[in-house]
N, C-alpha and C. Protein backbone atom coordinates (compact mmCIF):
# COMPACT_ATOMS: atom_id res chain seq x y z
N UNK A 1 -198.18 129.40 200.53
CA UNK A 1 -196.99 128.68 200.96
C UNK A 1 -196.44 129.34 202.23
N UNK A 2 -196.10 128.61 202.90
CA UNK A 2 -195.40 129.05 204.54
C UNK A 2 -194.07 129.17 203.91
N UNK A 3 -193.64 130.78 205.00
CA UNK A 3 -191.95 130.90 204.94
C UNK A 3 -191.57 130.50 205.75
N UNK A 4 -190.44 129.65 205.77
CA UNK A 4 -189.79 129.67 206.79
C UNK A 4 -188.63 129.77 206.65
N UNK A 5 -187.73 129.97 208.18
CA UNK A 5 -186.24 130.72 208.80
C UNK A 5 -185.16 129.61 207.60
N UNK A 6 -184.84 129.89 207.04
CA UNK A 6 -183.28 128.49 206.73
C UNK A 6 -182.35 129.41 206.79
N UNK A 7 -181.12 128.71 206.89
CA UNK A 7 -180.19 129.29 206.61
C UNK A 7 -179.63 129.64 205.24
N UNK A 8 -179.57 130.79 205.08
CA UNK A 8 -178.99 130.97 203.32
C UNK A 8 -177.67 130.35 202.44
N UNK A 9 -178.10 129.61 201.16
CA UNK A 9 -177.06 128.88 200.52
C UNK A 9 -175.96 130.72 200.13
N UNK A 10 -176.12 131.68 200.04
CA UNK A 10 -175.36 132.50 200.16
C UNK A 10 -174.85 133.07 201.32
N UNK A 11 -173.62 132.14 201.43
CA UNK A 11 -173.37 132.66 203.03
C UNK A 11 -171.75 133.44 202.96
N UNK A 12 -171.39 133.75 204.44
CA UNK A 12 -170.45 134.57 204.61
C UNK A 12 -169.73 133.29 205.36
N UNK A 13 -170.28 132.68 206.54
CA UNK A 13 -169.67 131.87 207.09
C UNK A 13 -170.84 131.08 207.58
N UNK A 14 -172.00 130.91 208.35
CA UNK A 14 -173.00 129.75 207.88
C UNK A 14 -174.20 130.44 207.87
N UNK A 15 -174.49 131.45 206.55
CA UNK A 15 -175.67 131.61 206.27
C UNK A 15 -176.96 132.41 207.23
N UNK A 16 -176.51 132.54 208.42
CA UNK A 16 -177.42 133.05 209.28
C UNK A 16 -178.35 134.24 209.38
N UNK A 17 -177.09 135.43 209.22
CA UNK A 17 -177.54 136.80 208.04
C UNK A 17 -178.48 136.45 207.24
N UNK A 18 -177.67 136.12 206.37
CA UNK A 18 -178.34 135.83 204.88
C UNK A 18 -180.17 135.47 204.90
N UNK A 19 -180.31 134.31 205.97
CA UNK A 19 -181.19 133.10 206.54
C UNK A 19 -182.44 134.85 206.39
N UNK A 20 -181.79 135.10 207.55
CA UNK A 20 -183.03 136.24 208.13
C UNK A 20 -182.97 137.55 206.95
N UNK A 21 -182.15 137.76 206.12
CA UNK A 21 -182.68 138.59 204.90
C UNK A 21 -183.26 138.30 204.10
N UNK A 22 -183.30 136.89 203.20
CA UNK A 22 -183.76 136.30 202.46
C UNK A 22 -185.44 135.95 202.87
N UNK A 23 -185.75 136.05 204.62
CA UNK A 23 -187.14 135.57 205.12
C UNK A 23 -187.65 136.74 205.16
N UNK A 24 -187.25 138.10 205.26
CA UNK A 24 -187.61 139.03 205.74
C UNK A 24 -187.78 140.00 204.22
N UNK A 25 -187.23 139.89 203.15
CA UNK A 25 -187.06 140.47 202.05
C UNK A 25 -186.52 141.71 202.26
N UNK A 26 -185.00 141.53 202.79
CA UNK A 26 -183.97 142.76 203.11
C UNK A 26 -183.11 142.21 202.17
N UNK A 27 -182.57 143.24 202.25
CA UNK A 27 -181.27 143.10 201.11
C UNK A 27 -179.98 142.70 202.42
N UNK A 28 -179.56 141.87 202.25
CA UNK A 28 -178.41 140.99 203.11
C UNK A 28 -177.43 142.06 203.44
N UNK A 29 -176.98 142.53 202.69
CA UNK A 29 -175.83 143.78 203.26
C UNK A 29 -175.88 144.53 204.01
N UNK A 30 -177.08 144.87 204.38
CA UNK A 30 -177.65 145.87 205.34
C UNK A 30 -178.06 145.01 206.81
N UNK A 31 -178.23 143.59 206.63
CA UNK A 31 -178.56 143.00 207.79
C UNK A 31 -177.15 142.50 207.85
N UNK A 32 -176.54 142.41 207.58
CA UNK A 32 -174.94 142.34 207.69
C UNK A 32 -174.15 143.18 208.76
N UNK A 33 -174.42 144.29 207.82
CA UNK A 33 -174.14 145.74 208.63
C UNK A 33 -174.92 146.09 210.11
N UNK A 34 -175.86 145.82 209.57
CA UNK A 34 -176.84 145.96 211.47
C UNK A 34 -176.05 144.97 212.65
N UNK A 35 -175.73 143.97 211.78
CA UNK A 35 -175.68 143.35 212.96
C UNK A 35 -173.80 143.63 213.55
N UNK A 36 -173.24 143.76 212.30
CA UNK A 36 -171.75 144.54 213.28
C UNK A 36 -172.02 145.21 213.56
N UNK A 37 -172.62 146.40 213.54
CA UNK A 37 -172.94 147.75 214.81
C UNK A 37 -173.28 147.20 215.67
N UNK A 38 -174.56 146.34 215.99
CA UNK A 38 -175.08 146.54 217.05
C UNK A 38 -173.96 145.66 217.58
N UNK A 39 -173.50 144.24 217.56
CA UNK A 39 -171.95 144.05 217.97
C UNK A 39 -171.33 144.51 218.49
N UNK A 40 -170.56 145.10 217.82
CA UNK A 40 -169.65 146.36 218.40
C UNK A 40 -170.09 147.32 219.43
N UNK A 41 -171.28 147.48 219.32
CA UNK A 41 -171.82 148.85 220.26
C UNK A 41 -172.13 147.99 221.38
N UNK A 42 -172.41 146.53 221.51
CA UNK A 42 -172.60 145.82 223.04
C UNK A 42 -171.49 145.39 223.43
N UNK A 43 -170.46 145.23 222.86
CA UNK A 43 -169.03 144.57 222.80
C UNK A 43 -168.80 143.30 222.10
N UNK A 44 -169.54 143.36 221.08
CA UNK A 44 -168.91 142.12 220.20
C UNK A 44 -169.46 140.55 220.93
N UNK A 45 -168.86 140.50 222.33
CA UNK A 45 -169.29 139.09 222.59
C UNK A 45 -170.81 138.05 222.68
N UNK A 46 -171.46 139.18 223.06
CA UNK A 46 -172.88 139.11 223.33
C UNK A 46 -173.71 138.50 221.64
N UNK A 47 -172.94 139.64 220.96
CA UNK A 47 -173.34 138.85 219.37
C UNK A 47 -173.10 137.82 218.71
N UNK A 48 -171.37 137.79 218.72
CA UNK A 48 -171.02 136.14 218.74
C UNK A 48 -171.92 134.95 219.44
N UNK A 49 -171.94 135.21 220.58
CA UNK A 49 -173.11 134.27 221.40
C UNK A 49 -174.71 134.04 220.75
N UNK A 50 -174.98 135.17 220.60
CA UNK A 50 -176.79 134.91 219.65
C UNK A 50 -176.40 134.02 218.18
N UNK A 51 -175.07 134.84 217.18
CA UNK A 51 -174.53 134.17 215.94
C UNK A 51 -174.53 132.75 216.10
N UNK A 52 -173.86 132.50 217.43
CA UNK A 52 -173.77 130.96 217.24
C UNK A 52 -174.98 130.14 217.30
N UNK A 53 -175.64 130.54 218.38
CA UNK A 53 -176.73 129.91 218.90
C UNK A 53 -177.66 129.94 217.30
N UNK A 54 -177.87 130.96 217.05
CA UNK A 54 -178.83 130.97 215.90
C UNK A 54 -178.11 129.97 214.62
N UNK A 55 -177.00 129.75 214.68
CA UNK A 55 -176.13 129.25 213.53
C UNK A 55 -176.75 127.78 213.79
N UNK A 56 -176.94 127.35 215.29
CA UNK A 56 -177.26 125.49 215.87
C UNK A 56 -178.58 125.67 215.49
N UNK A 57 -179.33 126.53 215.42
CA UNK A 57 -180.88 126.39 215.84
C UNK A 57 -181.47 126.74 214.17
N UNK A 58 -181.19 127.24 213.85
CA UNK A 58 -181.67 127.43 211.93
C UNK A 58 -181.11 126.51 211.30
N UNK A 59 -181.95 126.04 211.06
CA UNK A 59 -181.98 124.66 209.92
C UNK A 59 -181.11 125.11 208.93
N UNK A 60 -180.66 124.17 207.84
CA UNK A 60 -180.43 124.30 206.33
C UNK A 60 -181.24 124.27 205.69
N UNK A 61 -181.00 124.62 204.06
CA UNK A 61 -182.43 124.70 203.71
C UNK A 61 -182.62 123.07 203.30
């Protein structure tokens, strides 16, 4: 069976995190966490910008 990207029915706000832990077999909290550091450490905006984009472009499941 092929995996593929969806967005996760356990979400925070639309699943996107979740999407890429659930494909990757990470535990969500930790890709959670990665991704506010790295956020924060570029200035926040740059991440918002990928969040969204990836939020239009990953399907539901």
């Amino acid at each position: 069976m092929n995996k593929r990207l969806t967005r996760s029915d356990q979400r925070i706000f639309s699943g996107v995190l979740g999407g890429i832990a659930e494909y990757f077999d990470w535990d969500p909290a930790w890709v959670r966490l990665g991704y506010v550091v790295l956020s924060v450490a570029t200035g926040g905006l740059g991440g918002l910008l990928v969040y969204i984009g990836a939020a239009v472009v990953i399907p539901e499941k």
